[in-house]
PDB file of N, CA and C in Angstrom:
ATOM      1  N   UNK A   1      13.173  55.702  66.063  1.00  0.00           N
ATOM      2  CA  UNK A   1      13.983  54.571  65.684  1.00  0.00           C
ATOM      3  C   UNK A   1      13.115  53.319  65.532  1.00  0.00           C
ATOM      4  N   UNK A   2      12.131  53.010  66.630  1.00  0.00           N
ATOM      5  CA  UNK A   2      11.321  52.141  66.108  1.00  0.00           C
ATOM      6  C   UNK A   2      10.469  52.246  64.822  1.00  0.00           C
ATOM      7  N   UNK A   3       9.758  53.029  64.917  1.00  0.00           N
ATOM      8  CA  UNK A   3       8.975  53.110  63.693  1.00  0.00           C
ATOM      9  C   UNK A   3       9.826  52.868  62.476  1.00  0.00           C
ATOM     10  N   UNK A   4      10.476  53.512  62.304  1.00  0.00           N
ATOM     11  CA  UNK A   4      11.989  53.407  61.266  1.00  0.00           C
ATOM     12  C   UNK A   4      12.393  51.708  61.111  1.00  0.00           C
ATOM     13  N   UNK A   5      12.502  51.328  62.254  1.00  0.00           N
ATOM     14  CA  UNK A   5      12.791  49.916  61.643  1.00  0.00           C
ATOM     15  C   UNK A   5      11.606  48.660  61.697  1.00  0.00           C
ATOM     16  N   UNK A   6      10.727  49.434  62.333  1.00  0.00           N
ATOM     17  CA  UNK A   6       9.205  48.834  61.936  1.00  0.00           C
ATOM     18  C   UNK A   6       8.502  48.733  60.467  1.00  0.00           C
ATOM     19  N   UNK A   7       9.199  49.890  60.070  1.00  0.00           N
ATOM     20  CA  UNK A   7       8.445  50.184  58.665  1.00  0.00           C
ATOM     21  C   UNK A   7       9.340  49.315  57.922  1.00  0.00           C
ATOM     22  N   UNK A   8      10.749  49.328  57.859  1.00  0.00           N
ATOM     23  CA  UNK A   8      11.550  48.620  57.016  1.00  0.00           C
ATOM     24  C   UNK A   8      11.078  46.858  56.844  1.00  0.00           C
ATOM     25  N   UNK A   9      11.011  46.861  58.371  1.00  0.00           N
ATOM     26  CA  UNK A   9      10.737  45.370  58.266  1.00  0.00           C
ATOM     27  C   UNK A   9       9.216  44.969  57.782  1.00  0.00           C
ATOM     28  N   UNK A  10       8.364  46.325  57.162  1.00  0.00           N
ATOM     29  CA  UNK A  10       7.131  45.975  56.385  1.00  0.00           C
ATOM     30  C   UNK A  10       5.539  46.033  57.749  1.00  0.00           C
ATOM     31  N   UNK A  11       6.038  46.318  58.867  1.00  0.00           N
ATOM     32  CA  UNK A  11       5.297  46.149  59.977  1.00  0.00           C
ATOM     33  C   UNK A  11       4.382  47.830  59.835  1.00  0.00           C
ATOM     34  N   UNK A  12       4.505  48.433  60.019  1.00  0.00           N
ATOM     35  CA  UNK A  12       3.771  50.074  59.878  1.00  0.00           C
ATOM     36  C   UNK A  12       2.061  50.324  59.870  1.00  0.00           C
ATOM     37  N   UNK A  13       1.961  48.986  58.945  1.00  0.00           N
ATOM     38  CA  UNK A  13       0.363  48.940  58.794  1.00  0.00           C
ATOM     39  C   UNK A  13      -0.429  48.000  59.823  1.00  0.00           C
ATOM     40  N   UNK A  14       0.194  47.581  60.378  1.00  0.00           N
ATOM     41  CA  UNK A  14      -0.495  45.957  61.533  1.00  0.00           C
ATOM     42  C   UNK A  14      -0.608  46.596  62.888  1.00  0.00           C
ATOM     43  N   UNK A  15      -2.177  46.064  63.416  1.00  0.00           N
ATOM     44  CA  UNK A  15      -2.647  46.946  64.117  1.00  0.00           C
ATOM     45  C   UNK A  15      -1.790  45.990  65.410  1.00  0.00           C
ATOM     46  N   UNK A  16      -1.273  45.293  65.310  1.00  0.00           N
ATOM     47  CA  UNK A  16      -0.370  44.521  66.372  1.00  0.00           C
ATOM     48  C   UNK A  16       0.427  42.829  66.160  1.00  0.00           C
ATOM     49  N   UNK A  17       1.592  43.443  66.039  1.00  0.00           N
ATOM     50  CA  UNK A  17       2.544  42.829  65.835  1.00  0.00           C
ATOM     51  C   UNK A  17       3.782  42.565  66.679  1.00  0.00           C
ATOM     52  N   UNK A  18       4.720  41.658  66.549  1.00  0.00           N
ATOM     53  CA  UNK A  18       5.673  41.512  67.054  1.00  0.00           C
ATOM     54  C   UNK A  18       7.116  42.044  65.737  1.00  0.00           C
ATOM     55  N   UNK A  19       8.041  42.585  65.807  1.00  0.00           N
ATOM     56  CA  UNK A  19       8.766  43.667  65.032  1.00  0.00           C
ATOM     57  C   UNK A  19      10.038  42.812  65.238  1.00  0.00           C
ATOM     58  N   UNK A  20      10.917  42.073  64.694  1.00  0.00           N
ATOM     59  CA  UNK A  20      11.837  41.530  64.536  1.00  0.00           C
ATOM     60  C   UNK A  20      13.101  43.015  64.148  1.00  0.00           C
ATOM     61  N   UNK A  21      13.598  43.734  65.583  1.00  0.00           N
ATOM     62  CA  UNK A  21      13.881  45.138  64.794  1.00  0.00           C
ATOM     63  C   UNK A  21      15.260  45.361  65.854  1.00  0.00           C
ATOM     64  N   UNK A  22      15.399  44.665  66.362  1.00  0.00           N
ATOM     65  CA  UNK A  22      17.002  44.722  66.940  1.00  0.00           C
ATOM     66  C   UNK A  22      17.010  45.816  67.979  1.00  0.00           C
ATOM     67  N   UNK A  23      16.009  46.118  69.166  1.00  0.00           N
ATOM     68  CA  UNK A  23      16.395  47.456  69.747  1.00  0.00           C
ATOM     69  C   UNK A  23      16.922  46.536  71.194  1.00  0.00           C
ATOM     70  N   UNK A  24      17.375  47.581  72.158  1.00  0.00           N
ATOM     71  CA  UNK A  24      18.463  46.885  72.948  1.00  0.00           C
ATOM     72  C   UNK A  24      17.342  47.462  74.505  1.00  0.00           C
ATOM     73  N   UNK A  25      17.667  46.503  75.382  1.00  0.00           N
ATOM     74  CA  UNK A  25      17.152  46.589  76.376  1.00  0.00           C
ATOM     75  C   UNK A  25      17.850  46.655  77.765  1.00  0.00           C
ATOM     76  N   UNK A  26      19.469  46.705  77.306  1.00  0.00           N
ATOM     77  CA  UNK A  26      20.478  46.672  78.524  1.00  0.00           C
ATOM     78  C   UNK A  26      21.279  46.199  78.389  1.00  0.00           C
ATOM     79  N   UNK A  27      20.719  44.988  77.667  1.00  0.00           N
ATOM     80  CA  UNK A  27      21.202  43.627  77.835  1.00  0.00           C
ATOM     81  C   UNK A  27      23.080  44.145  76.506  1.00  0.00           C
ATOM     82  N   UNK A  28      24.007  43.335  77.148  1.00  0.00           N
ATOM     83  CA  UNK A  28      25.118  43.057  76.250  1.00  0.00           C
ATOM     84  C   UNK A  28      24.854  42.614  74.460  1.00  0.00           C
ATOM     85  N   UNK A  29      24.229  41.954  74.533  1.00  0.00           N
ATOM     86  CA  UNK A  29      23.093  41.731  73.307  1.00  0.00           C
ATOM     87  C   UNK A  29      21.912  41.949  73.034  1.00  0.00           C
ATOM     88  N   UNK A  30      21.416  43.092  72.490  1.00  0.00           N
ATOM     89  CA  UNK A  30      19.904  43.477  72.429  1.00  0.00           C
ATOM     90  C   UNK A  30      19.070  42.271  71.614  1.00  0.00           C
ATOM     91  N   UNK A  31      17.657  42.321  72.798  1.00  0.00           N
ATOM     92  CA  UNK A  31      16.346  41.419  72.057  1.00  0.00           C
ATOM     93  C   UNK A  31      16.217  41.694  70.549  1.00  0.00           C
ATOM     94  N   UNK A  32      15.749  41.107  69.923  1.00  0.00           N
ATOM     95  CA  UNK A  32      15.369  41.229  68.551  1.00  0.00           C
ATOM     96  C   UNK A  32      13.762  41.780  68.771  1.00  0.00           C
ATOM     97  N   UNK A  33      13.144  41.178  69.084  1.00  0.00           N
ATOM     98  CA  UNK A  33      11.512  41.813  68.956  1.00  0.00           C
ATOM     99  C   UNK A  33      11.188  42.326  70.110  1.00  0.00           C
ATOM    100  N   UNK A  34      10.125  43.201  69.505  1.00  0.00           N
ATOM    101  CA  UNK A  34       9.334  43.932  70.628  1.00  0.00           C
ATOM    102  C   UNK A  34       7.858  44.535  69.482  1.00  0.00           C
ATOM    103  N   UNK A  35       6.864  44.182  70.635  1.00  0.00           N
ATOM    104  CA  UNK A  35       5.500  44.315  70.094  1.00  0.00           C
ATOM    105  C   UNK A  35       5.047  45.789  69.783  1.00  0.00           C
ATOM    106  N   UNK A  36       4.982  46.043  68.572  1.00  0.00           N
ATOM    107  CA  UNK A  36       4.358  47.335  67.657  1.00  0.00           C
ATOM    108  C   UNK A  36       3.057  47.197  67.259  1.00  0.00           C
ATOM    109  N   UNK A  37       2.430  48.563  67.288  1.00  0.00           N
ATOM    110  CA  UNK A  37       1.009  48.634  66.583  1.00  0.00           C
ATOM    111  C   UNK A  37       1.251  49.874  65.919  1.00  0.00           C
ATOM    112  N   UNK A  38       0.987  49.632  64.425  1.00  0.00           N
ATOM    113  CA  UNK A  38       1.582  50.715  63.402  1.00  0.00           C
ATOM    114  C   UNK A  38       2.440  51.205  63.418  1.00  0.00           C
ATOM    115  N   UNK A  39       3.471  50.391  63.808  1.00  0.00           N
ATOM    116  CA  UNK A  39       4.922  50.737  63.529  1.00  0.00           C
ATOM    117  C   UNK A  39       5.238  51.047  64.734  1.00  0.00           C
ATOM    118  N   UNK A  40       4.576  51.375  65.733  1.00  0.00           N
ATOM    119  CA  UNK A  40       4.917  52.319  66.928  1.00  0.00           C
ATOM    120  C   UNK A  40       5.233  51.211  68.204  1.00  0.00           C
ATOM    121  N   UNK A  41       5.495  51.415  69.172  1.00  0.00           N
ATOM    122  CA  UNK A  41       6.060  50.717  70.260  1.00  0.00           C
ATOM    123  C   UNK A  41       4.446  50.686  70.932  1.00  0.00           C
ATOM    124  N   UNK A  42       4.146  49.338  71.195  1.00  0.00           N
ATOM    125  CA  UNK A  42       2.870  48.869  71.585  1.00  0.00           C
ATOM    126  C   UNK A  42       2.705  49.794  73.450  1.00  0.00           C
ATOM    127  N   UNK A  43       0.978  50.098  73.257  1.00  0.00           N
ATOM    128  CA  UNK A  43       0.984  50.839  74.556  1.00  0.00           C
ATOM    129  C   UNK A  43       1.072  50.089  75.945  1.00  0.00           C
ATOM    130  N   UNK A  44       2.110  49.301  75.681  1.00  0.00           N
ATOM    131  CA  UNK A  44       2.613  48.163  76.904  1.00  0.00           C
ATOM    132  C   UNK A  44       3.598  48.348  77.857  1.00  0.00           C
ATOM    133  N   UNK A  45       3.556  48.157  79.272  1.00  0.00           N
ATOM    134  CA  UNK A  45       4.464  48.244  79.721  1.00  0.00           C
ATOM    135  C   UNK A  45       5.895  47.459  79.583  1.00  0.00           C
ATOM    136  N   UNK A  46       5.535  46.245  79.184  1.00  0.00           N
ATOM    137  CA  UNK A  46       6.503  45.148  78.750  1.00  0.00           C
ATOM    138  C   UNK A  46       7.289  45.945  77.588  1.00  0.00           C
ATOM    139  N   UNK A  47       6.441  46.461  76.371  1.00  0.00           N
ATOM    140  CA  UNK A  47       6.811  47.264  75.497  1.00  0.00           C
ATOM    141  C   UNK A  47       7.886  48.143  75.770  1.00  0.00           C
ATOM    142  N   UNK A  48       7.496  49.174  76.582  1.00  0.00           N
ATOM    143  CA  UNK A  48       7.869  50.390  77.579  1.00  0.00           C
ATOM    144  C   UNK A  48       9.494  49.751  78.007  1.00  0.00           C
ATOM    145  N   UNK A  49       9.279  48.914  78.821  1.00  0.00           N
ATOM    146  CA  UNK A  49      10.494  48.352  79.616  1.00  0.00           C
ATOM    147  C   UNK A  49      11.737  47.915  78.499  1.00  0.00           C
ATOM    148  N   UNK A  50      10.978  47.500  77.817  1.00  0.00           N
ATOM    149  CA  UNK A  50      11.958  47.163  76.792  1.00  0.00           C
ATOM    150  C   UNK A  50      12.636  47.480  75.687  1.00  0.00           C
ATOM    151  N   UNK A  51      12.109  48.849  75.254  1.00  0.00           N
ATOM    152  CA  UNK A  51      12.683  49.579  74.531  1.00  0.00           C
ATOM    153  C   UNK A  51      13.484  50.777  75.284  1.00  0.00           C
ATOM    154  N   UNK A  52      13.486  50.709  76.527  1.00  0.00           N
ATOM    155  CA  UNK A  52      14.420  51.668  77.029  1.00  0.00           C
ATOM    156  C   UNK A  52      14.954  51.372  78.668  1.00  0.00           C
ATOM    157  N   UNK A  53      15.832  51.970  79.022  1.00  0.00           N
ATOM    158  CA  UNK A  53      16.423  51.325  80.015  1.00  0.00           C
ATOM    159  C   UNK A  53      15.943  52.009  81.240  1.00  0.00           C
ATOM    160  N   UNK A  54      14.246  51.933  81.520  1.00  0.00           N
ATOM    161  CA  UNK A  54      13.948  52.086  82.777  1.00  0.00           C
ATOM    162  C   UNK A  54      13.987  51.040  83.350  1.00  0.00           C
ATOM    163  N   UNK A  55      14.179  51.007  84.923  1.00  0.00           N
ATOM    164  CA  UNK A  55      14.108  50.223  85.910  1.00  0.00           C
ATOM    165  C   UNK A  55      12.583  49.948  86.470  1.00  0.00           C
ATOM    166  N   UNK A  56      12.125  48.891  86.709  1.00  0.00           N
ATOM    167  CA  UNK A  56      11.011  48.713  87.469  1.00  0.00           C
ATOM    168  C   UNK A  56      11.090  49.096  89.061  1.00  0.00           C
ATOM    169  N   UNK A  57      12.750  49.131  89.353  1.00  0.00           N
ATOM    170  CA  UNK A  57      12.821  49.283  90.835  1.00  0.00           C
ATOM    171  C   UNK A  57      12.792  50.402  91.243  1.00  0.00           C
ATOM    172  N   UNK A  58      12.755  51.895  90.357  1.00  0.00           N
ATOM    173  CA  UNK A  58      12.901  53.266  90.160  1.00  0.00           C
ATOM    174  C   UNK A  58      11.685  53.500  89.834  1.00  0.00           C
ATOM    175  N   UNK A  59      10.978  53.172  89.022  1.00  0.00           N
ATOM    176  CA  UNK A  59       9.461  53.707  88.131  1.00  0.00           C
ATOM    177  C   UNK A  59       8.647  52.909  88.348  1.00  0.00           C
ATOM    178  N   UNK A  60       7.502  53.544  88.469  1.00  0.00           N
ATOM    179  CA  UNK A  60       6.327  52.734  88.215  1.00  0.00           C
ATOM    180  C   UNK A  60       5.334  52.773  87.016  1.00  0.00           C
ATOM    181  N   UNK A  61       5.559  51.959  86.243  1.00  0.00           N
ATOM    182  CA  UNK A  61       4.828  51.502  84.918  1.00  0.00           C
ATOM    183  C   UNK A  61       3.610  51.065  85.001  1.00  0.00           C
ATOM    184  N   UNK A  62       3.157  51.791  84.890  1.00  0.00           N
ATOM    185  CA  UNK A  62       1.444  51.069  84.432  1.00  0.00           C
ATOM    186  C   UNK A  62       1.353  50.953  82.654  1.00  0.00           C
ATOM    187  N   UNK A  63      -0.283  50.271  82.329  1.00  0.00           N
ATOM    188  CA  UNK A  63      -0.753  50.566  81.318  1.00  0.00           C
ATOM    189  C   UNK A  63      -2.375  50.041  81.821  1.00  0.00           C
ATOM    190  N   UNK A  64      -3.130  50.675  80.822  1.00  0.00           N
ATOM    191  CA  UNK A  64      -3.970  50.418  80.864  1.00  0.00           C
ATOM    192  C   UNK A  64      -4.676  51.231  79.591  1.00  0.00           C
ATOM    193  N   UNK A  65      -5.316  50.218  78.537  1.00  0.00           N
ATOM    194  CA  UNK A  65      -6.327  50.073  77.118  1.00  0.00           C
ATOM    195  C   UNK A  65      -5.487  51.408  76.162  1.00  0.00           C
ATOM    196  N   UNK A  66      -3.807  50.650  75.596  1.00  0.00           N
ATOM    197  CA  UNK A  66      -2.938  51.261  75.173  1.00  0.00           C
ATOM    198  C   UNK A  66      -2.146  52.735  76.155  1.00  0.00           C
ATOM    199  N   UNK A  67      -2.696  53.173  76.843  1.00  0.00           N
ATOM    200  CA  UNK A  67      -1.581  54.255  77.271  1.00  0.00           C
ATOM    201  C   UNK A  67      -0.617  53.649  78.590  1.00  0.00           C
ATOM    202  N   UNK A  68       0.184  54.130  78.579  1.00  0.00           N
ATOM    203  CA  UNK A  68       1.497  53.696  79.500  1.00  0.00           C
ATOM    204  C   UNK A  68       1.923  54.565  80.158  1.00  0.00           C
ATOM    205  N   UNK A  69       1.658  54.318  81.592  1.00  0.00           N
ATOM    206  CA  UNK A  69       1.846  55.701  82.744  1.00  0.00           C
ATOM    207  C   UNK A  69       3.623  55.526  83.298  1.00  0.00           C
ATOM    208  N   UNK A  70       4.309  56.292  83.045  1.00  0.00           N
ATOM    209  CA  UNK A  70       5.591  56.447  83.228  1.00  0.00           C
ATOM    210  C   UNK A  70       5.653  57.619  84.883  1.00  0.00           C
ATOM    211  N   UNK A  71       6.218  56.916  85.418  1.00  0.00           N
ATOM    212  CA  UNK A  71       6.233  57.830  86.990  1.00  0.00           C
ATOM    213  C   UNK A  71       7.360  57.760  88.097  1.00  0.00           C
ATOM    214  N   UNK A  72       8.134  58.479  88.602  1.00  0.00           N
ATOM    215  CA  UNK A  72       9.095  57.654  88.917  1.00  0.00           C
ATOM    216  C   UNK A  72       8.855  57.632  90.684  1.00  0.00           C
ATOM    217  N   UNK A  73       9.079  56.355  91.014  1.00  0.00           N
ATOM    218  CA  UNK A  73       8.375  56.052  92.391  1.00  0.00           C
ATOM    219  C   UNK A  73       8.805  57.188  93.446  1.00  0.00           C
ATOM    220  N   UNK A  74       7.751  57.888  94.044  1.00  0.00           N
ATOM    221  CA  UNK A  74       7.807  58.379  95.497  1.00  0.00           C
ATOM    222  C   UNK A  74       7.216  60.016  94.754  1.00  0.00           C
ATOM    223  N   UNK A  75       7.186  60.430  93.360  1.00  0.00           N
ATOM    224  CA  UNK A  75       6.926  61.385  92.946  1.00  0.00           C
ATOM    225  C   UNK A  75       5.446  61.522  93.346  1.00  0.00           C
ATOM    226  N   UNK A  76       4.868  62.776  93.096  1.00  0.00           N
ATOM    227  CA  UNK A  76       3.638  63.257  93.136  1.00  0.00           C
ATOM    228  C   UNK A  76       2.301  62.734  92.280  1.00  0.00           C
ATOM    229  N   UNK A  77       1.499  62.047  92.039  1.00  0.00           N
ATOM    230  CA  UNK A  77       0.698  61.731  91.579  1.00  0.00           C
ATOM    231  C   UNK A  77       0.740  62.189  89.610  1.00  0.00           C
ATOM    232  N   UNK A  78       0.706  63.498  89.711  1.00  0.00           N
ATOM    233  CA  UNK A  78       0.573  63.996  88.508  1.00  0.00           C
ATOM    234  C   UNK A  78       2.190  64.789  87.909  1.00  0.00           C
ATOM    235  N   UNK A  79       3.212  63.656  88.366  1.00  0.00           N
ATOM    236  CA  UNK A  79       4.740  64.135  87.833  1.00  0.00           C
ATOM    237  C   UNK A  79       4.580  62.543  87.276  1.00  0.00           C
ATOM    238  N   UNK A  80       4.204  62.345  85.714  1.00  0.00           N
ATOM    239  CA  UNK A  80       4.143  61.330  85.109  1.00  0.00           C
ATOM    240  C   UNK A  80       4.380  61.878  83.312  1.00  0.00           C
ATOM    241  N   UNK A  81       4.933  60.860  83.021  1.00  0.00           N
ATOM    242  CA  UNK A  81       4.442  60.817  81.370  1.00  0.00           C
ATOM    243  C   UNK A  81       3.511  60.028  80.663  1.00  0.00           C
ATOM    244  N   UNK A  82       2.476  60.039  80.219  1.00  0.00           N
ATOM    245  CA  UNK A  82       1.863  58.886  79.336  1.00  0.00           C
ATOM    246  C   UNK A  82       2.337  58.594  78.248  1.00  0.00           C
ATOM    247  N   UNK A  83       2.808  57.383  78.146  1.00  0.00           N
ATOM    248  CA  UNK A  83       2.689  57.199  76.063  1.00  0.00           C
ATOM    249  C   UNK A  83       1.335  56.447  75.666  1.00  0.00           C
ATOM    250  N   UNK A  84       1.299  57.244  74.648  1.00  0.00           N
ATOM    251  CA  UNK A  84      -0.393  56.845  74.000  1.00  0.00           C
ATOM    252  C   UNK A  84      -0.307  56.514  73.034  1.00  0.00           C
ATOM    253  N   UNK A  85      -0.485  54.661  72.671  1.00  0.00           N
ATOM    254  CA  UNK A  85      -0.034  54.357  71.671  1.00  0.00           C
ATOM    255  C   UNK A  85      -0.716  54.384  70.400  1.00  0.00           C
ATOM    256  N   UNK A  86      -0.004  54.287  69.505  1.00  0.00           N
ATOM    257  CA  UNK A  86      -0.583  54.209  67.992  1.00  0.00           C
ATOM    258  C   UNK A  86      -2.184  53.982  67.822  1.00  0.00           C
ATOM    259  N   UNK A  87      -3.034  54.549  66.574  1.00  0.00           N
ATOM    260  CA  UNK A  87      -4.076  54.347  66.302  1.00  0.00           C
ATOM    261  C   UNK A  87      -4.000  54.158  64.874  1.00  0.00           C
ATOM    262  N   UNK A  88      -5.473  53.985  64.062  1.00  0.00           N
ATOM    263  CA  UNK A  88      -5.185  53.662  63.007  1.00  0.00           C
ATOM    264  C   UNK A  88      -5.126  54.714  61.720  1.00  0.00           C
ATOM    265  N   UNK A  89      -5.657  55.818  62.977  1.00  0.00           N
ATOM    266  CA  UNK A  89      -5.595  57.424  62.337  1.00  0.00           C
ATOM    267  C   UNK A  89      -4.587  58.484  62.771  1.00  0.00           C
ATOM    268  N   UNK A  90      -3.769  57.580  63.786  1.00  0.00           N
ATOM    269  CA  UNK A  90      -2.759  59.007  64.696  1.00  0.00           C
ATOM    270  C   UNK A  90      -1.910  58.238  64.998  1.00  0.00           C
ATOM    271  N   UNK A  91      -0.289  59.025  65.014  1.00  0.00           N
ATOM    272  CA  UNK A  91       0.936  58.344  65.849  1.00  0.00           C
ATOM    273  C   UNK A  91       0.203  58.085  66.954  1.00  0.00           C
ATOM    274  N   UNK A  92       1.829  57.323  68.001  1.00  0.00           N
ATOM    275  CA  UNK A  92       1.591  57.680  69.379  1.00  0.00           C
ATOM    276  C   UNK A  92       2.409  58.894  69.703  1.00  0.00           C
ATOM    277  N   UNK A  93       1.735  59.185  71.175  1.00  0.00           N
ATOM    278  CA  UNK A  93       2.255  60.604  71.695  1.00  0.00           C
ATOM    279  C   UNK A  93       2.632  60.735  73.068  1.00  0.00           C
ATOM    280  N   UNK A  94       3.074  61.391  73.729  1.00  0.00           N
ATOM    281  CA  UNK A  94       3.430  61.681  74.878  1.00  0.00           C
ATOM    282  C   UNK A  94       2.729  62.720  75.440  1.00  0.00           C
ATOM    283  N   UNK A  95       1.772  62.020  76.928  1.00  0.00           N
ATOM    284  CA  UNK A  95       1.206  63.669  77.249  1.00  0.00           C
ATOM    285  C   UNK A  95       1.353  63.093  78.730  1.00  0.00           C
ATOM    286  N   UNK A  96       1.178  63.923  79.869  1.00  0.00           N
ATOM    287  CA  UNK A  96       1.513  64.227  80.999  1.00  0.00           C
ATOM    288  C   UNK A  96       0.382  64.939  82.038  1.00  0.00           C
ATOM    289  N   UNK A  97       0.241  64.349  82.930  1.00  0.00           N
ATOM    290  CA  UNK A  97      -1.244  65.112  83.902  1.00  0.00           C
ATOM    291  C   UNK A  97      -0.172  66.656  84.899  1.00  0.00           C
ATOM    292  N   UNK A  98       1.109  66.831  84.308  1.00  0.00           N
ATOM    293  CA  UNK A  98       1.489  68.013  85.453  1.00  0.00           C
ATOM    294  C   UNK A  98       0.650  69.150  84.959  1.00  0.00           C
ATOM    295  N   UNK A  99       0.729  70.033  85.828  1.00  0.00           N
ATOM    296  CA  UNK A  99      -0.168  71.511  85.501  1.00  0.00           C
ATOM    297  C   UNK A  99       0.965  72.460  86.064  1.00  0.00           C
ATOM    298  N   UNK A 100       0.503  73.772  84.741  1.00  0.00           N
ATOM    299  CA  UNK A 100       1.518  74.771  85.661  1.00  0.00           C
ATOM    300  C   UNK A 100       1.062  75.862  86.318  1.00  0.00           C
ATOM    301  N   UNK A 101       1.846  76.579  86.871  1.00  0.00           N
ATOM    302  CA  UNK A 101       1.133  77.387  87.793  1.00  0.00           C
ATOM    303  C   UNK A 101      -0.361  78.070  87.714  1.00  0.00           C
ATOM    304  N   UNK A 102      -0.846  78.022  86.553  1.00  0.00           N
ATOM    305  CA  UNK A 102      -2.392  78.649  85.978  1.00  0.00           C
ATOM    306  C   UNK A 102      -3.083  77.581  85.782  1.00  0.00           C
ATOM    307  N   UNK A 103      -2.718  75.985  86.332  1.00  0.00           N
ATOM    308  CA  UNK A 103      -3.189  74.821  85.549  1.00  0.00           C
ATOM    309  C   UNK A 103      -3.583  74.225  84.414  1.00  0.00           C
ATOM    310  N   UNK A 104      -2.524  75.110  83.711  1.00  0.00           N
ATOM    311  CA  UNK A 104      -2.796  74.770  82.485  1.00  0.00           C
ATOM    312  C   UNK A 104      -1.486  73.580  82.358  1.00  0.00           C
ATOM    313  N   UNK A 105      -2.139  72.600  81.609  1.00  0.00           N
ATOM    314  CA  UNK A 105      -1.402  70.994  81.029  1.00  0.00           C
ATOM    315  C   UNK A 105      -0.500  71.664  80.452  1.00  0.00           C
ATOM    316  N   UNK A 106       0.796  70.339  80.789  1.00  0.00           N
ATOM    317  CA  UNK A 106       2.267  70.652  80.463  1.00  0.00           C
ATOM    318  C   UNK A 106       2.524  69.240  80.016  1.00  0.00           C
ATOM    319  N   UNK A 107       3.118  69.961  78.733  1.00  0.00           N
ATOM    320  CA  UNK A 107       3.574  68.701  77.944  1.00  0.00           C
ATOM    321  C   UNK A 107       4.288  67.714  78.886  1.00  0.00           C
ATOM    322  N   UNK A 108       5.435  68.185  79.268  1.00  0.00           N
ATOM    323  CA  UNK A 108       6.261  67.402  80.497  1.00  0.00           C
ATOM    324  C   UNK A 108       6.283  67.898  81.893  1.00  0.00           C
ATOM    325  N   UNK A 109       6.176  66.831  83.186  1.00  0.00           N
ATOM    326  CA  UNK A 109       6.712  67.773  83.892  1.00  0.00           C
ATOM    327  C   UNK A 109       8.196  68.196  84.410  1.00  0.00           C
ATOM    328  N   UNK A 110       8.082  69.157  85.248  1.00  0.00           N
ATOM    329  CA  UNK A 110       9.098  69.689  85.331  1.00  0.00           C
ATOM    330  C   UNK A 110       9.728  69.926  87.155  1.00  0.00           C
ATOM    331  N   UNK A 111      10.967  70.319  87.260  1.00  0.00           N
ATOM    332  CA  UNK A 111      11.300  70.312  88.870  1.00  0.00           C
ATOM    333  C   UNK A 111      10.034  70.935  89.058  1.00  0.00           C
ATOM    334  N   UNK A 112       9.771  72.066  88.901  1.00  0.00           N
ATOM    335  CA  UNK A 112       8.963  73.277  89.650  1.00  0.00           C
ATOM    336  C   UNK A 112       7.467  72.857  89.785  1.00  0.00           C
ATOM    337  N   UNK A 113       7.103  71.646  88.635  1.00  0.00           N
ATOM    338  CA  UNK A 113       5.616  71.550  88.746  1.00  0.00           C
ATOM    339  C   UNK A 113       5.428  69.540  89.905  1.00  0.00           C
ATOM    340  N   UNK A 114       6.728  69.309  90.295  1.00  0.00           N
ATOM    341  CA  UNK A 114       6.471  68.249  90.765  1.00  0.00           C
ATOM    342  C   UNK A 114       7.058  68.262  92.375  1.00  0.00           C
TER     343      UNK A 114
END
């Protein structure tokens, strides 16, 4: 949905921008902007928070040099999601440090691996 109304509003190509794109943050009236890099939802936690209705008092948000560590407080170290934001050659993506039983990386984790 962002990208979608990133691109409309001509934003898709800017390696960082602010997106005049109407997404909602809780609020009774959703913000109008939120900061994109190639269309994509910037690898920010501010970003993060604001395009979806996590709690800071539930999760713990990091970022650090575009990726955004999604975790929800009291979980296990490696029961997280990253978003990895946009480049100027690749979407962003979602990847995750859980392992499964052979340790092999799991897209998400899951009850059994956290």
């Amino acid at each position: 949905m962002v990208y979608s109304k990133a691109s409309l509003a001509g934003k898709e190509k800017d390696a960082s921008e602010t997106a005049n794109i109407g997404i909602g943050d809780g609020a009774a009236t959703p913000s109008t902007s939120v900061a994109v890099v190639y269309g994509y939802l910037a690898g920010t936690s501010a970003a993060i928070l604001h395009a979806t209705d996590l709690s800071a008092d539930e999760w713990n948000i990091t970022d650090t040099g575009g990726v955004v560590t999604i975790q929800q407080k009291g979980a296990p170290a490696t029961c997280n999601i990253k978003y990895n934001q946009a480049t100027a050659t690749s979407v962003s993506t979602f990847t995750s440090d859980a392992l499964d039983e052979n340790d092999a990386p799991l897209p998400f984790p899951t009850a059994a691996n956290c």
